[in-house]
PDB file of N, CA and C in Angstrom:
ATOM      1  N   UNK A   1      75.687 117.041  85.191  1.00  0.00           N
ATOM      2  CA  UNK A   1      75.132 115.864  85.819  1.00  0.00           C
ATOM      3  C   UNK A   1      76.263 115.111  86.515  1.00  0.00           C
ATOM      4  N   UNK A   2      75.997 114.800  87.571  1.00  0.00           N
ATOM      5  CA  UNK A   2      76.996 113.825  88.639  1.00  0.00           C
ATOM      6  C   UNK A   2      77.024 112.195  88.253  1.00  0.00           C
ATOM      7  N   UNK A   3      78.222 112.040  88.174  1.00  0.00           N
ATOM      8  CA  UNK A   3      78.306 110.516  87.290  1.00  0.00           C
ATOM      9  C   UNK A   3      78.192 109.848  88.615  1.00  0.00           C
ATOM     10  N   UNK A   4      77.648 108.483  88.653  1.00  0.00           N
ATOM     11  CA  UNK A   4      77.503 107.566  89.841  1.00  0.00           C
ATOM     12  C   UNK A   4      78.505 107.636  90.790  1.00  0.00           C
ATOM     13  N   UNK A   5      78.029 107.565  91.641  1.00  0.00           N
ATOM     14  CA  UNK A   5      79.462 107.410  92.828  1.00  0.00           C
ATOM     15  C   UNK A   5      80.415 108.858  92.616  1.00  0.00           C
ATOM     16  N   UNK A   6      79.967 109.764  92.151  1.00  0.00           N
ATOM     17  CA  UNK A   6      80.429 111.391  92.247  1.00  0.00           C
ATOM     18  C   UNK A   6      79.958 111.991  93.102  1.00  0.00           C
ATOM     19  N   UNK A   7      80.335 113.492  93.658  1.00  0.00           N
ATOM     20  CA  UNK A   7      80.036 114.189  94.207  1.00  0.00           C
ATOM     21  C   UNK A   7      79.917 115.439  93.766  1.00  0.00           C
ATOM     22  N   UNK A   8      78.928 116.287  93.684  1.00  0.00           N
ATOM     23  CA  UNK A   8      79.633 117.922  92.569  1.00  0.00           C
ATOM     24  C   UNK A   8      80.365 117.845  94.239  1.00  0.00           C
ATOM     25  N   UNK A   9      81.682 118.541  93.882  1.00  0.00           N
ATOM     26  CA  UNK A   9      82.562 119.345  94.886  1.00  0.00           C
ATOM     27  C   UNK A   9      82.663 120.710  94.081  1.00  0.00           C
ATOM     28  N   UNK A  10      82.462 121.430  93.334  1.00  0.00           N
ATOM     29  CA  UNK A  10      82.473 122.346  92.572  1.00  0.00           C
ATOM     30  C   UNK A  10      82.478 123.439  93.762  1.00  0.00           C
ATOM     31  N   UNK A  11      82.037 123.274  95.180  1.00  0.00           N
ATOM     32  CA  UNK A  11      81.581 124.611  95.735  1.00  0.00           C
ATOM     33  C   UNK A  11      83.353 124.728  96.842  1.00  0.00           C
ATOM     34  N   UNK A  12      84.066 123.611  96.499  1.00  0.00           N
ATOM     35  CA  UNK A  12      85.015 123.282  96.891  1.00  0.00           C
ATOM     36  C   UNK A  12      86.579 124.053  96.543  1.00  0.00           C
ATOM     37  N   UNK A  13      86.399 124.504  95.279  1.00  0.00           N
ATOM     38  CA  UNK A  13      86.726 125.002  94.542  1.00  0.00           C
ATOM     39  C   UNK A  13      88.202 125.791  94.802  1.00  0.00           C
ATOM     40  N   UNK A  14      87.153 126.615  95.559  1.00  0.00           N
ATOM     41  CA  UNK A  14      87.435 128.220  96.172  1.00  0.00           C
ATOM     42  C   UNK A  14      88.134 127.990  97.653  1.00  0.00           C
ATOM     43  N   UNK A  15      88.207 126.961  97.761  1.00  0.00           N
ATOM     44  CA  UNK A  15      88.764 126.352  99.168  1.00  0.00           C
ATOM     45  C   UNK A  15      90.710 126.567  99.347  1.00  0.00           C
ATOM     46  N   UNK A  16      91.078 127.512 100.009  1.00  0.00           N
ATOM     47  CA  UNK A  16      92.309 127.241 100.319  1.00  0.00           C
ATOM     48  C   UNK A  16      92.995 126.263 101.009  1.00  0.00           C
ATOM     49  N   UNK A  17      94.086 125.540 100.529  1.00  0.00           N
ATOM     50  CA  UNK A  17      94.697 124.580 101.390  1.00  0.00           C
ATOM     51  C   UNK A  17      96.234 124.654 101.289  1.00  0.00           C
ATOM     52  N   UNK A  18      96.981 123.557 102.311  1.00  0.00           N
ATOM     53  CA  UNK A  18      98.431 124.274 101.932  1.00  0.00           C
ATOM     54  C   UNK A  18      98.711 122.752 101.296  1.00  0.00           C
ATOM     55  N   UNK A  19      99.820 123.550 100.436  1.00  0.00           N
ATOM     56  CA  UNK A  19     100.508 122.402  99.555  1.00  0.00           C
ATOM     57  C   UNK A  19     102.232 122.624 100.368  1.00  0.00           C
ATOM     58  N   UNK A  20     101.955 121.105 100.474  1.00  0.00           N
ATOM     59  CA  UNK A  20     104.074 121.607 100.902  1.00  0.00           C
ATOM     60  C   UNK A  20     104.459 120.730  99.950  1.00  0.00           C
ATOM     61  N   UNK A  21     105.980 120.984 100.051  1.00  0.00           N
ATOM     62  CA  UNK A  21     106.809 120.561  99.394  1.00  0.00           C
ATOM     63  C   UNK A  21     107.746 119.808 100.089  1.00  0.00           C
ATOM     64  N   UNK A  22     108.080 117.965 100.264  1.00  0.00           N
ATOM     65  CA  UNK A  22     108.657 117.265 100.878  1.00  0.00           C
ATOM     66  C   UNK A  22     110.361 117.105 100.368  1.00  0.00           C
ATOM     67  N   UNK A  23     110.936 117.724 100.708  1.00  0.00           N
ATOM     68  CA  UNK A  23     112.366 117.076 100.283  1.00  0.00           C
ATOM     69  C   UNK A  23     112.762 115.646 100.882  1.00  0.00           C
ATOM     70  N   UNK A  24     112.411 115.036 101.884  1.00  0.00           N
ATOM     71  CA  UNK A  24     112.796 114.189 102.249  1.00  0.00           C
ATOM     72  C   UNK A  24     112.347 113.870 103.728  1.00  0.00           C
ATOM     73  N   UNK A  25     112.600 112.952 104.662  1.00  0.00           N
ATOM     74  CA  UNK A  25     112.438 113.281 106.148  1.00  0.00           C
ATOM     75  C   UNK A  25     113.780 111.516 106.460  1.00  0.00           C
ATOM     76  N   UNK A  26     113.612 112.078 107.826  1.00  0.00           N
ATOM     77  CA  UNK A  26     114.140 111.556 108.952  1.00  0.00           C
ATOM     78  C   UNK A  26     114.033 111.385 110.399  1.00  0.00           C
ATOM     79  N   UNK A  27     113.887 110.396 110.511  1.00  0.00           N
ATOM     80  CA  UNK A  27     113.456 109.962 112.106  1.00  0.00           C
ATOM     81  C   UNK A  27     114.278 109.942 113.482  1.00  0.00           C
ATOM     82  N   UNK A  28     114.477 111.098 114.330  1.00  0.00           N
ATOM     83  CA  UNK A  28     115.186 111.316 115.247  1.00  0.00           C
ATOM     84  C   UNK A  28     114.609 111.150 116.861  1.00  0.00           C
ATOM     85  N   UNK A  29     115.548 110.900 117.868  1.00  0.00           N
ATOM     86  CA  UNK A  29     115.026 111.191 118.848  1.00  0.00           C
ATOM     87  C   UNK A  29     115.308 112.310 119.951  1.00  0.00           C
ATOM     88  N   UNK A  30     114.747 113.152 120.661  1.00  0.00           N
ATOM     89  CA  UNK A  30     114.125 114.206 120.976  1.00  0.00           C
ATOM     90  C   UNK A  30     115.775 114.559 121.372  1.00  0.00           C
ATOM     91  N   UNK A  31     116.661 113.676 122.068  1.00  0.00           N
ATOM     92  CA  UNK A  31     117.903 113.756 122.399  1.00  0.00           C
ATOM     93  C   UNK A  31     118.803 114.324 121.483  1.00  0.00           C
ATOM     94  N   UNK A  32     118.509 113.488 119.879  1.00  0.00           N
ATOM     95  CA  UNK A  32     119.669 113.938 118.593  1.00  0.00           C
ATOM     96  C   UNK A  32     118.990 115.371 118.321  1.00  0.00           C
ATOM     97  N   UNK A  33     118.089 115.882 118.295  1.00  0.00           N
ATOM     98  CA  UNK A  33     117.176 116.744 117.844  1.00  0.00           C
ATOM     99  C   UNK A  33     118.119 118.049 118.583  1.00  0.00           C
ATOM    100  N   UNK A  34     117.702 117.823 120.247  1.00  0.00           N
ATOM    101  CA  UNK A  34     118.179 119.078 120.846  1.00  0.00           C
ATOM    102  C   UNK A  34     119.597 119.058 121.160  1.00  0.00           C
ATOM    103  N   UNK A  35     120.686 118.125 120.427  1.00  0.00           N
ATOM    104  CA  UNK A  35     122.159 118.507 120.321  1.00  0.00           C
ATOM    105  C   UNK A  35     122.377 119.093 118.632  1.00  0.00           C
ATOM    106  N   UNK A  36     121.384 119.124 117.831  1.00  0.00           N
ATOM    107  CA  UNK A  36     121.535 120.422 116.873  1.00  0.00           C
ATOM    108  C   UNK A  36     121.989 121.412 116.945  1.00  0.00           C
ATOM    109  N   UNK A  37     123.194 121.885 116.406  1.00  0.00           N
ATOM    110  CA  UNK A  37     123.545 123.273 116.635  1.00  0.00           C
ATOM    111  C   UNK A  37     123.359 123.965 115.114  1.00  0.00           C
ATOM    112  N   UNK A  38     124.254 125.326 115.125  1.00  0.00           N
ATOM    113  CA  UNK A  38     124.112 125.934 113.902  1.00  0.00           C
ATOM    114  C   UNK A  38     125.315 125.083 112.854  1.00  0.00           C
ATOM    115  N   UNK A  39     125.291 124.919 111.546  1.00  0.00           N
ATOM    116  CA  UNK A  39     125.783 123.717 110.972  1.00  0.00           C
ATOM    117  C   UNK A  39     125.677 122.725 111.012  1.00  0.00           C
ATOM    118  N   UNK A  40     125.055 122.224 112.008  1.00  0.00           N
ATOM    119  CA  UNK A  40     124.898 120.658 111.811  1.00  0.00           C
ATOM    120  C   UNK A  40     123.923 120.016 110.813  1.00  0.00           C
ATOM    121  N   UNK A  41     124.257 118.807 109.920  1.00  0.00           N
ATOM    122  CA  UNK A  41     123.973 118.305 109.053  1.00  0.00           C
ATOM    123  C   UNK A  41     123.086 117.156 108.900  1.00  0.00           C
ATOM    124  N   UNK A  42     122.141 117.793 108.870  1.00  0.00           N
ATOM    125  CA  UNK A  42     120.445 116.095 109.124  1.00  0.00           C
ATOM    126  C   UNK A  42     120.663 115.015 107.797  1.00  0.00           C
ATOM    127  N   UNK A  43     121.150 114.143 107.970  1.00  0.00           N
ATOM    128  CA  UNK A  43     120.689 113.244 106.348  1.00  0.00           C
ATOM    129  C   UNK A  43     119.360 113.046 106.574  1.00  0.00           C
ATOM    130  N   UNK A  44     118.878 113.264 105.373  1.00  0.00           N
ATOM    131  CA  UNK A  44     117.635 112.643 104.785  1.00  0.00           C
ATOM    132  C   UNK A  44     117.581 111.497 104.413  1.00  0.00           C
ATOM    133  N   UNK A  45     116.039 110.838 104.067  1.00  0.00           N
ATOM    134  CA  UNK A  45     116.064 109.033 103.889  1.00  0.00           C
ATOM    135  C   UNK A  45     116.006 109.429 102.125  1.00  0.00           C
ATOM    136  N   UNK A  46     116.220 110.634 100.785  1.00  0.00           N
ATOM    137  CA  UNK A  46     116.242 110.688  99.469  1.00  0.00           C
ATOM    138  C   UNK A  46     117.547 110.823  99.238  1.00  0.00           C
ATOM    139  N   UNK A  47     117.821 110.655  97.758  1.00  0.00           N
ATOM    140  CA  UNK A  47     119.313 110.884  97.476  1.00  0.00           C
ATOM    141  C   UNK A  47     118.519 112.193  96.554  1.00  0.00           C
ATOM    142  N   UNK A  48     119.872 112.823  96.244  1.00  0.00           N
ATOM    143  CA  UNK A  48     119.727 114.238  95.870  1.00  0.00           C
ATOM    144  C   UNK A  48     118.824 114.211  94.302  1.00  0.00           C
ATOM    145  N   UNK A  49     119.080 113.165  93.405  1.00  0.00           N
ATOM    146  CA  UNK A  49     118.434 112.869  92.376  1.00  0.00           C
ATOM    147  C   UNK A  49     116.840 112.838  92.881  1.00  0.00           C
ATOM    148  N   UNK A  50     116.201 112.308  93.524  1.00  0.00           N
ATOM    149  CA  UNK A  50     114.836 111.708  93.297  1.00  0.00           C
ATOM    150  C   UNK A  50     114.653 112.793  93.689  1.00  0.00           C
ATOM    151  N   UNK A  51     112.848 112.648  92.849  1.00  0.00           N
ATOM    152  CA  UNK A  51     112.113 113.580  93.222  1.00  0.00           C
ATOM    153  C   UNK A  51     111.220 114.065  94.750  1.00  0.00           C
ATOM    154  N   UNK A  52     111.090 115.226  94.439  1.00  0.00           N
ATOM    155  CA  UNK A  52     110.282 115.999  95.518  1.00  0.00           C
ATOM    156  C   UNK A  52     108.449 115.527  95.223  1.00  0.00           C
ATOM    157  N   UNK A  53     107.798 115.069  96.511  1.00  0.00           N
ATOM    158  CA  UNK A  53     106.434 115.076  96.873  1.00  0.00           C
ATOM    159  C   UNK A  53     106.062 116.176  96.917  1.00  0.00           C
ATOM    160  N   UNK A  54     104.906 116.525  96.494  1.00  0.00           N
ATOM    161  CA  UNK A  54     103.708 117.767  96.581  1.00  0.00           C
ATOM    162  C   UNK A  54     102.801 117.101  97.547  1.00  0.00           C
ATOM    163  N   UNK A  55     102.509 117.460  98.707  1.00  0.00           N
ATOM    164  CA  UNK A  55     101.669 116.529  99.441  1.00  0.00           C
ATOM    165  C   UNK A  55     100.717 117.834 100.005  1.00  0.00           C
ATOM    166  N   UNK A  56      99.235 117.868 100.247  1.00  0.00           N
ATOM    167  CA  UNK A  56      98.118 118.666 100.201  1.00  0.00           C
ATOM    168  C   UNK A  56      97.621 117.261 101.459  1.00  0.00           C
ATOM    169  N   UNK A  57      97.178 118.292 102.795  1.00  0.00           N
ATOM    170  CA  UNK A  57      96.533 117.395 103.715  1.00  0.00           C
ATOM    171  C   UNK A  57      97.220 116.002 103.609  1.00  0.00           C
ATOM    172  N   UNK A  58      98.297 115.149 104.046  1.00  0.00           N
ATOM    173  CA  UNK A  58      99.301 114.410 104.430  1.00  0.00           C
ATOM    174  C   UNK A  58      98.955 113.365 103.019  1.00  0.00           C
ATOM    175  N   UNK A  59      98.820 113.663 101.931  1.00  0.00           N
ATOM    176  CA  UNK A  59      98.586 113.268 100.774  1.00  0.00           C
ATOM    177  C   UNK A  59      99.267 113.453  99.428  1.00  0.00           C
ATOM    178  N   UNK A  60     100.126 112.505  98.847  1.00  0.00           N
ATOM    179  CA  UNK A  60     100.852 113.191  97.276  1.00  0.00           C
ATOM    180  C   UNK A  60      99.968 112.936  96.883  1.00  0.00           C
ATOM    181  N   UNK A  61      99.876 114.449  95.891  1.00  0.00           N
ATOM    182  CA  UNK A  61      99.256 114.403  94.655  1.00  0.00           C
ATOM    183  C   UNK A  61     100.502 114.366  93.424  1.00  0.00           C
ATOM    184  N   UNK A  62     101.804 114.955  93.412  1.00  0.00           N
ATOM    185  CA  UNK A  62     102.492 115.179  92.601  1.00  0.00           C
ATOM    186  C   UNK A  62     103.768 114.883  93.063  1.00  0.00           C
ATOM    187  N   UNK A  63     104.640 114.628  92.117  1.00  0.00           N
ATOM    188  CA  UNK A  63     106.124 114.242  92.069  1.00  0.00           C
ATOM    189  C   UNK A  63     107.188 115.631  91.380  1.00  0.00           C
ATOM    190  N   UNK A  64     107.856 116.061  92.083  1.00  0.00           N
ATOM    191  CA  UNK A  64     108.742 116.955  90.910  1.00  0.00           C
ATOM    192  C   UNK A  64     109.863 117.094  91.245  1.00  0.00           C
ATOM    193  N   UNK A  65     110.844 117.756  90.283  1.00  0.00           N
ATOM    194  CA  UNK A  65     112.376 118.384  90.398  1.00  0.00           C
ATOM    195  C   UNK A  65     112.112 119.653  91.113  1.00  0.00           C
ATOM    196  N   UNK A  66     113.023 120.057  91.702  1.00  0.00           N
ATOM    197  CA  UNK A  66     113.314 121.665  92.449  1.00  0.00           C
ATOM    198  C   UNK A  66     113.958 121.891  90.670  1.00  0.00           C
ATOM    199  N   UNK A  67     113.637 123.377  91.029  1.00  0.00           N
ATOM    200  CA  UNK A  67     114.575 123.983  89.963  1.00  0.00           C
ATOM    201  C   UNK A  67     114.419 125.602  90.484  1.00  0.00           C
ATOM    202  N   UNK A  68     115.251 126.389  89.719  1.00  0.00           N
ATOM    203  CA  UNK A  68     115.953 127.877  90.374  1.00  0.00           C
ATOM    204  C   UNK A  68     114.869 128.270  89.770  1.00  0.00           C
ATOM    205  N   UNK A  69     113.519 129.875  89.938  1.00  0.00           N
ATOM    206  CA  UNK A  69     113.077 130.235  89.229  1.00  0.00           C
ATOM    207  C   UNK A  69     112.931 131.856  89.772  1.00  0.00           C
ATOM    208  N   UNK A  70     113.658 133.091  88.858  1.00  0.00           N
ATOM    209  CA  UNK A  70     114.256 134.462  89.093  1.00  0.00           C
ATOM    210  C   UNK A  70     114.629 134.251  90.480  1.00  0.00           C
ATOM    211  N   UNK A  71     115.674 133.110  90.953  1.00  0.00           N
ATOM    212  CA  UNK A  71     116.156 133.565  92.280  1.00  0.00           C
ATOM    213  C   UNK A  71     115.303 132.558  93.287  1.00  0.00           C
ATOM    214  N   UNK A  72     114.421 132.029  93.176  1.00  0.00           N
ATOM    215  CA  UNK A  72     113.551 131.360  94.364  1.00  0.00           C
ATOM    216  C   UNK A  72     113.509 130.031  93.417  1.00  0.00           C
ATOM    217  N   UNK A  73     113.005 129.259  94.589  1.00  0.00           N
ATOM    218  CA  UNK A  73     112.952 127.357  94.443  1.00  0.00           C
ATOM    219  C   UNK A  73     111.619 127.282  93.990  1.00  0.00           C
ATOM    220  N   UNK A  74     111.102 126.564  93.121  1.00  0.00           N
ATOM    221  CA  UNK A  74     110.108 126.154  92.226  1.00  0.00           C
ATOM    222  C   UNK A  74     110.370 124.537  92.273  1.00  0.00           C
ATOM    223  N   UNK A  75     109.107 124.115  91.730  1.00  0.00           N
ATOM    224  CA  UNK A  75     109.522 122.773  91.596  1.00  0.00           C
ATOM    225  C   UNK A  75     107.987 122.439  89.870  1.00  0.00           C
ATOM    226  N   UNK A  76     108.883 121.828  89.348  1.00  0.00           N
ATOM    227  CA  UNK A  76     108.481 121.297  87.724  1.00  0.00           C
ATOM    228  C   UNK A  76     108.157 119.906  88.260  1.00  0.00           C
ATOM    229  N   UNK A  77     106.686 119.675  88.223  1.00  0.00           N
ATOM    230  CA  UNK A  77     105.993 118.452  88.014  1.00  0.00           C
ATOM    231  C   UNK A  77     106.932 117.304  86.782  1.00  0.00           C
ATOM    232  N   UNK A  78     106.567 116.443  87.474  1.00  0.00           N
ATOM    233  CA  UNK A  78     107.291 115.232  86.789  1.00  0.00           C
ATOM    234  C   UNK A  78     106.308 113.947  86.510  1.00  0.00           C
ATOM    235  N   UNK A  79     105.495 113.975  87.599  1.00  0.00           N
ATOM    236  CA  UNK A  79     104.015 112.881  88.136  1.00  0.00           C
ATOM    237  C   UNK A  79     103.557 113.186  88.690  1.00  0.00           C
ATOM    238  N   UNK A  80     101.656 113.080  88.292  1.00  0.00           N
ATOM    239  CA  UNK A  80     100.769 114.090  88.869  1.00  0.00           C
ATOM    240  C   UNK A  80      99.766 112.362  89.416  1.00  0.00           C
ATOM    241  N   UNK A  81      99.094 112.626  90.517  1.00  0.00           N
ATOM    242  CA  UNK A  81      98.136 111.803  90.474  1.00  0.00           C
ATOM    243  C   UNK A  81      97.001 112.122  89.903  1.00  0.00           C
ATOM    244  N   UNK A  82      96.226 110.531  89.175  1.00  0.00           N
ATOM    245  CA  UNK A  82      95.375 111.577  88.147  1.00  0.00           C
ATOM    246  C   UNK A  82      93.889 112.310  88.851  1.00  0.00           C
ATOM    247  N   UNK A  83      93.438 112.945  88.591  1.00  0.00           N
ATOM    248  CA  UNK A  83      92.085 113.742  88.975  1.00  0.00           C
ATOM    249  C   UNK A  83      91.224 112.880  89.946  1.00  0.00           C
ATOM    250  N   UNK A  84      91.051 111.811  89.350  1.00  0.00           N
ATOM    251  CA  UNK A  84      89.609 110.762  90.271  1.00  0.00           C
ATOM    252  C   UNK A  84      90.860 110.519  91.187  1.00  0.00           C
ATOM    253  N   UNK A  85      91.602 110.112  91.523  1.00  0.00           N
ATOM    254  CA  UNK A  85      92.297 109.433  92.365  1.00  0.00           C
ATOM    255  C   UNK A  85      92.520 110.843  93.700  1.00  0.00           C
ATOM    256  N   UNK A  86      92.990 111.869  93.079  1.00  0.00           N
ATOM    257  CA  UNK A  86      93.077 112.884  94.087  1.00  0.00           C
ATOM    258  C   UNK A  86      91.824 113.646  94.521  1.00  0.00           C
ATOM    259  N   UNK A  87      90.768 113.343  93.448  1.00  0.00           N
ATOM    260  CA  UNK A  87      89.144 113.616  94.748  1.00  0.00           C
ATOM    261  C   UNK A  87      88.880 112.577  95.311  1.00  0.00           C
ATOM    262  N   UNK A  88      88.886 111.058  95.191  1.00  0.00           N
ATOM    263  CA  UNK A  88      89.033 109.842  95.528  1.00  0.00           C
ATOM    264  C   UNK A  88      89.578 110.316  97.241  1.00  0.00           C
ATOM    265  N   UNK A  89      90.678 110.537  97.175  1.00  0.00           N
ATOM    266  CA  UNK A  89      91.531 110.977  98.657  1.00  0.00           C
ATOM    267  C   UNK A  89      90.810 112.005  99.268  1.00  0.00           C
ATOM    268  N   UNK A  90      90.621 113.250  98.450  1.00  0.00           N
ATOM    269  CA  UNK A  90      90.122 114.255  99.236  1.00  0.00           C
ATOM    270  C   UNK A  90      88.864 113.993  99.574  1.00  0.00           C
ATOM    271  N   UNK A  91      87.901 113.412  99.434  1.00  0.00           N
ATOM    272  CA  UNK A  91      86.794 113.051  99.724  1.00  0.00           C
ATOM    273  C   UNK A  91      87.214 111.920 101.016  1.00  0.00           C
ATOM    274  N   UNK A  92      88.081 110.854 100.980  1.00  0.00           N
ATOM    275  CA  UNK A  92      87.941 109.708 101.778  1.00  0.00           C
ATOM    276  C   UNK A  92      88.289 110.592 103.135  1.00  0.00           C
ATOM    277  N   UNK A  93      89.008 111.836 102.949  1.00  0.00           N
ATOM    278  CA  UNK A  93      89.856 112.214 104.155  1.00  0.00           C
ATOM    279  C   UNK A  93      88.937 112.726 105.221  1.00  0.00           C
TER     280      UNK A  93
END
């Protein structure tokens, strides 16, 4: 049974979407962009401590650490948004 103000999304389920993973960003203009060469060094607006965003359709759902896993980058949840709040979004979107 659908509690008030619910939706079944259940058929939703099965729905692929992409999840990225935000390390950080920075705001350039088209000028600094195309004097990039090979080595050159972008600061980001995070320091190396804070965590990484899980963001699904321009949305965090989750907070985490990178960590090494057999050789490739993983990232270990730290803060999840809770359930109603992230169908809350996916529904408003």
């Amino acid at each position: 049974m659908e509690s008030k103000g619910m939706r079944d999304i259940s058929f939703l389920l099965d729905v692929p979407v992409a999840l990225n993973a935000e390390l950080g960003s920075k705001r350039m203009t088209i000028g600094e962009i195309l004097t990039l060469t090979h080595g050159s060094v972008v600061e980001l607006n995070k320091g190396i401590q804070e965590p990484l965003e899980l963001v699904v359709n321009g949305r965090v759902i989750a907070k985490g650490e990178l960590i090494e896993l057999d050789g490739q980058m993983g990232i270990r949840i730290v803060e999840i948004v809770n359930p109603a709040e992230r169908i809350k979004g996916a529904m408003s979107a």
